[in-house]
N, C-alpha and C. Protein backbone atom coordinates (compact mmCIF):
# COMPACT_ATOMS: atom_id res chain seq x y z
N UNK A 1 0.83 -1.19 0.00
CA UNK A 1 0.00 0.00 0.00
C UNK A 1 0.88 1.25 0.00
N UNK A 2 2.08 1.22 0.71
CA UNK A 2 2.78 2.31 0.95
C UNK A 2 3.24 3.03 -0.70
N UNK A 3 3.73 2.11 -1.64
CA UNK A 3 3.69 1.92 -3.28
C UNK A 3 3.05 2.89 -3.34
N UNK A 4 1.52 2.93 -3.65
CA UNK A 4 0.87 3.10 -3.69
C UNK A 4 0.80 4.98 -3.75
N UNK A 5 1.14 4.99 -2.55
CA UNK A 5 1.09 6.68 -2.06
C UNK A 5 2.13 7.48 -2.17
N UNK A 6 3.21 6.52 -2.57
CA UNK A 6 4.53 7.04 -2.67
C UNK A 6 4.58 7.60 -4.07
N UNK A 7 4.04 6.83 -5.37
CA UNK A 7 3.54 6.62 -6.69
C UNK A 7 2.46 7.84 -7.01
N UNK A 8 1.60 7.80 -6.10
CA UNK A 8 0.74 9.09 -6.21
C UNK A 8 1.47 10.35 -6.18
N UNK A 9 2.08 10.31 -5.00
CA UNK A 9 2.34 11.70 -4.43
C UNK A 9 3.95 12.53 -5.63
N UNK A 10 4.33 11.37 -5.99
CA UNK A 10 5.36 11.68 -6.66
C UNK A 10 4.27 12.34 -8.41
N UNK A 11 3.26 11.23 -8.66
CA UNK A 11 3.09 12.06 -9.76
C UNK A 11 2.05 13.37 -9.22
N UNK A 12 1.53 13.20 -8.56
CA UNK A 12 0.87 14.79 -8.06
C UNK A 12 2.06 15.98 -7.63
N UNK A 13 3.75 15.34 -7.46
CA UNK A 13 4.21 16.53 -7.25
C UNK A 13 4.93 16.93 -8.55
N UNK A 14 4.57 15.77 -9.28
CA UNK A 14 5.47 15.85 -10.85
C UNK A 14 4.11 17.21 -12.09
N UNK A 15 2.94 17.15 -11.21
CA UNK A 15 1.71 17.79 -11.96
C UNK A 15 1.85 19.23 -11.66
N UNK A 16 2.24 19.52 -10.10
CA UNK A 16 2.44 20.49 -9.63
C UNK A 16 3.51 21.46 -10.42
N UNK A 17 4.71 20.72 -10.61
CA UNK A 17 5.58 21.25 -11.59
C UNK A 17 5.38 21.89 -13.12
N UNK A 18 4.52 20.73 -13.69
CA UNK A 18 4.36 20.98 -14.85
C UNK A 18 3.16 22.21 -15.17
N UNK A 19 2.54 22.36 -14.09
CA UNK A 19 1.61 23.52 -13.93
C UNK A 19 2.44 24.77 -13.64
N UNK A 20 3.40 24.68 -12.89
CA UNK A 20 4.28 25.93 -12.53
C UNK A 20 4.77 26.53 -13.87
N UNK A 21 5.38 25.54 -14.48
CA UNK A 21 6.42 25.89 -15.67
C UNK A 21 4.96 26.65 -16.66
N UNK A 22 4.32 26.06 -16.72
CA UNK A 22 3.44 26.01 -18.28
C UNK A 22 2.51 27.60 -17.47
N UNK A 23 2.54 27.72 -16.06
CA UNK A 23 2.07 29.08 -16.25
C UNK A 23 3.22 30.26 -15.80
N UNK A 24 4.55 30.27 -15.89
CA UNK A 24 5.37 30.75 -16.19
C UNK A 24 5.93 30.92 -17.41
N UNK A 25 5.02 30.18 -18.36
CA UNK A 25 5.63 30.23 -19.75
C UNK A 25 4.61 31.35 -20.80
N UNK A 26 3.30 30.75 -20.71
CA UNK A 26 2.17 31.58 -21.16
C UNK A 26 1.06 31.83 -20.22
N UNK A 27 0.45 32.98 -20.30
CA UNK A 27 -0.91 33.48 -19.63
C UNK A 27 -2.14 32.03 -19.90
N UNK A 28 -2.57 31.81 -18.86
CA UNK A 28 -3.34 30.87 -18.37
C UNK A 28 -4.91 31.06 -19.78
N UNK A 29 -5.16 32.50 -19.88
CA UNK A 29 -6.48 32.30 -20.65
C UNK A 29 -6.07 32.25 -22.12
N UNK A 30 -5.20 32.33 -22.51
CA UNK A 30 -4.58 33.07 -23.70
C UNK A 30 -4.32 31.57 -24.24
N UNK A 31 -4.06 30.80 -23.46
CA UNK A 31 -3.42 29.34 -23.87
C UNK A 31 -4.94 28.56 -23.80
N UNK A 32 -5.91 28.89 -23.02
CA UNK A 32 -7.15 28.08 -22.49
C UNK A 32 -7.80 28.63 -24.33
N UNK A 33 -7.80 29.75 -24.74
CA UNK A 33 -8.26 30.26 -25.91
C UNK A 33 -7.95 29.46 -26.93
N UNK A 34 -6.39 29.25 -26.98
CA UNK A 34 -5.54 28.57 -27.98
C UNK A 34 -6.30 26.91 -28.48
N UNK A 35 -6.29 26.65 -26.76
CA UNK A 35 -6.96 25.26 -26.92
C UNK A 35 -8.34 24.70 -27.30
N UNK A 36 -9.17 25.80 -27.14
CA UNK A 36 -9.97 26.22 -27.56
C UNK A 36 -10.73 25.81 -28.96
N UNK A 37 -9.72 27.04 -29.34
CA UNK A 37 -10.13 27.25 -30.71
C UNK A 37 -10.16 26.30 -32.01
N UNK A 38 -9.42 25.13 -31.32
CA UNK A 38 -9.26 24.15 -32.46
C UNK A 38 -10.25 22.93 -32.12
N UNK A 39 -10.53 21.98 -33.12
CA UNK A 39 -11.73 21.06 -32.61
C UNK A 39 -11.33 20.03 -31.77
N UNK A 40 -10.05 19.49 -32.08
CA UNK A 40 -9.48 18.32 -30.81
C UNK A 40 -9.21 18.86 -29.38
N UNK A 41 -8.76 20.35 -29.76
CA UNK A 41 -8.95 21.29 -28.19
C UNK A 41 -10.37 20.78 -27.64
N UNK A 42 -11.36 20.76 -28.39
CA UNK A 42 -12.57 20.90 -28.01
C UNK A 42 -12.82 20.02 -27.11
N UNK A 43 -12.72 18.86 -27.59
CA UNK A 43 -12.62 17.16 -27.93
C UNK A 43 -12.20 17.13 -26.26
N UNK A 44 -11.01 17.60 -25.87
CA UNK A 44 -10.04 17.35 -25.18
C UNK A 44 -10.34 18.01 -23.87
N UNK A 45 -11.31 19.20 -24.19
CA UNK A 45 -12.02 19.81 -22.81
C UNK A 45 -13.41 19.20 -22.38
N UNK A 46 -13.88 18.62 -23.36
CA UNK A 46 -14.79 18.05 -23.35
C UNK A 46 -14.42 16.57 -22.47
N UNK A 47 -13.47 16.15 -23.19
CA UNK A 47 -13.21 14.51 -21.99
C UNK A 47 -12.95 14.85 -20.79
N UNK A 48 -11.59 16.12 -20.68
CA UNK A 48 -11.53 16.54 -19.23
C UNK A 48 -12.85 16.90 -18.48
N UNK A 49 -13.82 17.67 -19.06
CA UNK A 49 -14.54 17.95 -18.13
C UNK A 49 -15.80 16.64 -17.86
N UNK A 50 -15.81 15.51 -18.07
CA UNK A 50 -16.33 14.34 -18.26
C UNK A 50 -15.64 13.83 -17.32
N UNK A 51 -14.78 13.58 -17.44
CA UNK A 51 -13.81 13.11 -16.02
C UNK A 51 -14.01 13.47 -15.14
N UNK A 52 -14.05 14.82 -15.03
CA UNK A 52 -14.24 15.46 -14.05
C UNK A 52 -15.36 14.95 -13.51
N UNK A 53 -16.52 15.07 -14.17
CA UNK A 53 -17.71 14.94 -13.38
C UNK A 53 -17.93 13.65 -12.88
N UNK A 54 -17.29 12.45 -13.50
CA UNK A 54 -17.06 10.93 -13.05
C UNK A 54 -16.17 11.01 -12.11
N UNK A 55 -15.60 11.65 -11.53
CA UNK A 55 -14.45 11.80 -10.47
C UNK A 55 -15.24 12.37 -9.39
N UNK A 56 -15.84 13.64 -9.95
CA UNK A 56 -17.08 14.25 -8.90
C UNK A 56 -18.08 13.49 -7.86
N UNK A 57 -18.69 12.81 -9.38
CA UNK A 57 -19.79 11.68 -8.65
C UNK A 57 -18.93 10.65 -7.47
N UNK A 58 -18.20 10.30 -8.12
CA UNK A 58 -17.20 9.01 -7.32
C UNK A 58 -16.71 9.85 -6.09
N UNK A 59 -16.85 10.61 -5.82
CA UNK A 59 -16.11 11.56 -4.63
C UNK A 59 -17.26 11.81 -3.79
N UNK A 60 -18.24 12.35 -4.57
CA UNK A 60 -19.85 12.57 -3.75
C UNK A 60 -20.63 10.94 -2.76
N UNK A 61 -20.22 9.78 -4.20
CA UNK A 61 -20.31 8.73 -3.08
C UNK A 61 -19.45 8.04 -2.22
N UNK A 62 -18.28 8.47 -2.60
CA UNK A 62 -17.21 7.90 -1.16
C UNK A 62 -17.35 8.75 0.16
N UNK A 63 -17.97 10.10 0.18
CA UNK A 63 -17.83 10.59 1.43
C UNK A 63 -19.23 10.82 1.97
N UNK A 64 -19.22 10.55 3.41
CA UNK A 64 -20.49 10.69 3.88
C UNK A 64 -21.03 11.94 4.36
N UNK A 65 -20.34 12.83 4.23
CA UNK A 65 -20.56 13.96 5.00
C UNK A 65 -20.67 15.04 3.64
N UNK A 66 -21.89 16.15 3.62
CA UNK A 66 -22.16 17.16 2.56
C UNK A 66 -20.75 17.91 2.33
N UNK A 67 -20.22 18.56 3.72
CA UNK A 67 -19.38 19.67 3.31
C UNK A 67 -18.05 19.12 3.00
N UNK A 68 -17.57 18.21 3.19
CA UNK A 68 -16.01 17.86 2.72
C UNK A 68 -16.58 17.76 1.43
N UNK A 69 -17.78 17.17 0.82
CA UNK A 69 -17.84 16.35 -0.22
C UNK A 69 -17.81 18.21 -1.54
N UNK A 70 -18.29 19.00 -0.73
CA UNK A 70 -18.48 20.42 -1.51
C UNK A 70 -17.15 20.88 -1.91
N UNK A 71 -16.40 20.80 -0.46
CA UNK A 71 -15.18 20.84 -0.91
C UNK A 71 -13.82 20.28 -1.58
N UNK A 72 -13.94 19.22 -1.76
CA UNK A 72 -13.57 18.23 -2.70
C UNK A 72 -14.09 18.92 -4.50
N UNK A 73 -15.19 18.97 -4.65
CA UNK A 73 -16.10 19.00 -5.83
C UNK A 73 -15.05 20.99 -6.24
N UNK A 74 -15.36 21.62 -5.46
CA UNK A 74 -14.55 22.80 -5.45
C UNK A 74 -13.37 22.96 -6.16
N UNK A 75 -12.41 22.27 -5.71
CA UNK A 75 -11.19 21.74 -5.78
C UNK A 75 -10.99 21.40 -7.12
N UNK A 76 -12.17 20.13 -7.23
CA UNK A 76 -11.71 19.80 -8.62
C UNK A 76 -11.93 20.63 -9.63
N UNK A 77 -13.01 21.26 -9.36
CA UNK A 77 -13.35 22.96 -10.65
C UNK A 77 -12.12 23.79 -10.63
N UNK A 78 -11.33 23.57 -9.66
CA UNK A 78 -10.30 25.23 -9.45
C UNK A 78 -9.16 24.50 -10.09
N UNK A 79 -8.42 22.87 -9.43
CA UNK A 79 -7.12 22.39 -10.29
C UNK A 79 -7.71 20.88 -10.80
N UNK A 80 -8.59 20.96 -11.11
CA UNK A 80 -8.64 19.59 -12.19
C UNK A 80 -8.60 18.01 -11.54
N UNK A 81 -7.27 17.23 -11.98
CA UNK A 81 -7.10 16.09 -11.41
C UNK A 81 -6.12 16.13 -10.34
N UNK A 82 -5.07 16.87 -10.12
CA UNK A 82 -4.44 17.20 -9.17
C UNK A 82 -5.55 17.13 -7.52
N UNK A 83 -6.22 17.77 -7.89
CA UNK A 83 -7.54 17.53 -6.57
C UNK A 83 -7.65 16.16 -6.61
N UNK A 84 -7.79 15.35 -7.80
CA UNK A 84 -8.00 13.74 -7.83
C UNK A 84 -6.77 12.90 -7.14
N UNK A 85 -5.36 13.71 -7.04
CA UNK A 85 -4.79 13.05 -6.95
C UNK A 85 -4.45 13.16 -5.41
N UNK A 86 -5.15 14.50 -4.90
CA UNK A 86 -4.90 14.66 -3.45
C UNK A 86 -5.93 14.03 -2.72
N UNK A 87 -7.22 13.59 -3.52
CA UNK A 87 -8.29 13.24 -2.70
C UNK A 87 -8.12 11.49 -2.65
N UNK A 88 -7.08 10.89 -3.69
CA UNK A 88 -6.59 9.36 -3.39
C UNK A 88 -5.72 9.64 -1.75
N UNK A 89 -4.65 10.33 -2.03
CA UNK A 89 -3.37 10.21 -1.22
C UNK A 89 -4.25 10.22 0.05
N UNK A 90 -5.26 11.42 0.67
CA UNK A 90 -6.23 11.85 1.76
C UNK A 90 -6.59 10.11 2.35
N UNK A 91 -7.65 9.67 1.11
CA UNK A 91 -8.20 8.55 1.24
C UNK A 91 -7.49 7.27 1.77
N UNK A 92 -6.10 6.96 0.81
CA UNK A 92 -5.49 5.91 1.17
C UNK A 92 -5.27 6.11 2.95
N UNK A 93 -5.13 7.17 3.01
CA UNK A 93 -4.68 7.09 4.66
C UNK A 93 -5.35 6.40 5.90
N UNK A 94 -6.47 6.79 4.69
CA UNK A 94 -8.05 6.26 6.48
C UNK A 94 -8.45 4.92 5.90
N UNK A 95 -7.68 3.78 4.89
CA UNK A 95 -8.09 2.75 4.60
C UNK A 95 -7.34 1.94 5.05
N UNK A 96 -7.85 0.60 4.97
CA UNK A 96 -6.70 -1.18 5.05
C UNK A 96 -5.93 -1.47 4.13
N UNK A 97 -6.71 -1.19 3.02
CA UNK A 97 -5.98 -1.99 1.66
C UNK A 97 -6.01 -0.76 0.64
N UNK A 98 -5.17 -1.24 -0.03
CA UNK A 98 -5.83 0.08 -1.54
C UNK A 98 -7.13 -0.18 -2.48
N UNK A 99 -7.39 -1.69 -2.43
CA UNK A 99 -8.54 -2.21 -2.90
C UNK A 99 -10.07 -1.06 -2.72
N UNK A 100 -9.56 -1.01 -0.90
CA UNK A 100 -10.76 -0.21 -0.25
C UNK A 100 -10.66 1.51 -1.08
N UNK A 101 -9.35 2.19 -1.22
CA UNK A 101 -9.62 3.03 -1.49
C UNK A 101 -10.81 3.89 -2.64
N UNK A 102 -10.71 2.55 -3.27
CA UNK A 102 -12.24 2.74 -4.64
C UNK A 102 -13.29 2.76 -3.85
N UNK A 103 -13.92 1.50 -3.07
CA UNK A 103 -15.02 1.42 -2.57
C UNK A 103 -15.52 2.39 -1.45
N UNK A 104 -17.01 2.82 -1.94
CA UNK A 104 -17.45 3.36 -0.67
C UNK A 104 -17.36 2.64 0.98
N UNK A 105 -17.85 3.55 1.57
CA UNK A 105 -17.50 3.07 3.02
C UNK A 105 -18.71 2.77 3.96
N UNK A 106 -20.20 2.78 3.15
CA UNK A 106 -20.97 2.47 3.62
C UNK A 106 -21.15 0.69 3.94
N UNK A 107 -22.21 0.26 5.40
CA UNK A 107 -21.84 -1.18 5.34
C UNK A 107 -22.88 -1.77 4.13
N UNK A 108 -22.51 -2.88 3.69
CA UNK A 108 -23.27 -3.57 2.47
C UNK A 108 -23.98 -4.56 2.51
N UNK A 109 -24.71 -5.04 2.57
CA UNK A 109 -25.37 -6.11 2.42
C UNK A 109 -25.41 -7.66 1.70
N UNK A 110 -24.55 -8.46 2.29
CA UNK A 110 -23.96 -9.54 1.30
C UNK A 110 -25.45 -10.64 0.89
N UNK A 111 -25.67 -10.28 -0.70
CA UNK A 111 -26.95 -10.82 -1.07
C UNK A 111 -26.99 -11.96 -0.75
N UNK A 112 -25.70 -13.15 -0.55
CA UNK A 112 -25.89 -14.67 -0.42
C UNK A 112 -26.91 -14.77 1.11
N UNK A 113 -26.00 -13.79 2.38
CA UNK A 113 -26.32 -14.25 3.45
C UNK A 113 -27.47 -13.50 4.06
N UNK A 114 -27.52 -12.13 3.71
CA UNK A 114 -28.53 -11.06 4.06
C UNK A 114 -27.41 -10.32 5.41
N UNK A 115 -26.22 -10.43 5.31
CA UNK A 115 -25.82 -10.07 6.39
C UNK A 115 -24.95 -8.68 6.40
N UNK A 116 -24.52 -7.59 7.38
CA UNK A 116 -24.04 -6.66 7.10
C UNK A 116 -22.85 -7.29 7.16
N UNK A 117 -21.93 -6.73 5.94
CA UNK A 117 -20.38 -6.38 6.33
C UNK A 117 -20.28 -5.02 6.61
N UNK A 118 -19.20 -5.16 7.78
CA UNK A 118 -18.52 -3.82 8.26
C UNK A 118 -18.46 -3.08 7.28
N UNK A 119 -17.75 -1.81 7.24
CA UNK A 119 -16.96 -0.81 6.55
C UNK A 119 -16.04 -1.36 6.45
N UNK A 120 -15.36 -0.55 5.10
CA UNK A 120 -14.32 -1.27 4.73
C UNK A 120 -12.40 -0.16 5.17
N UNK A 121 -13.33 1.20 5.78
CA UNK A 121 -12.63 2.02 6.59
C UNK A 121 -11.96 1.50 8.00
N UNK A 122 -10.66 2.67 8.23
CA UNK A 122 -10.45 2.33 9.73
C UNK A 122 -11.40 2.89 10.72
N UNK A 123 -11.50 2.45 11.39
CA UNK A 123 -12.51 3.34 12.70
C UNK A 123 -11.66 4.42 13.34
N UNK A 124 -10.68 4.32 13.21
CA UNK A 124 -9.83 5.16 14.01
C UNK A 124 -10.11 6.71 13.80
């Protein structure tokens, strides 16, 4: 698991970079225009912001609580996947396995037995 976060955090600090440089190089709207204006630009804001909202949803049902979940959703409107990549690293922390980090944390109902399983969170 440790892999895992070590792997994240390195490419979320490798994103951080490449955001520094690229807005030290050109003005942020001027380049958003650029990309824009062409149809695979289009294409290409269009998947990002699709992601986005599949990242959104998946964020809205992993957390149980309204206001982290607002602020999470925030995040991802202001830096994109970088928020995705801080809201894994967050997550892995309060889990067992990395398996868990996908799954929500509500308990489930195992259809064979009718029985609750726990959370798949630490209690701690």
């Amino acid at each position: 698991m440790r892999w895992f976060g070590i792997s994240l955090a390195i490419l979320g600090a490798a994103f951080v970079v490449s955001i520094g440089v690229a807005m030290a190089g050109e003005p942020f709207w001027a380049s958003l225009r650029a990309i824009a204006s062409s149809r695979w630009g289009m294409v290409t804001l269009f998947d990002l912001g699709i992601g986005l909202a599949f990242v959104g949803t998946w964020i809205a049902m992993m957390e149980r609580r309204v206001w982290p979940t607002i602020g999470w959703l925030i995040c991802l409107l202001c830096v994109g996947n970088l928020a995705t990549v801080a809201y894994l690293l967050v997550r892995l922390r309060r889990v067992d396995a990395v398996t868990a980090v996908f799954i929500p944390s509500f308990r489930r109902v195992d259809p064979n037995t009718n029985d609750q399983q726990p959370p798949l969170e630490n209690q701690a």
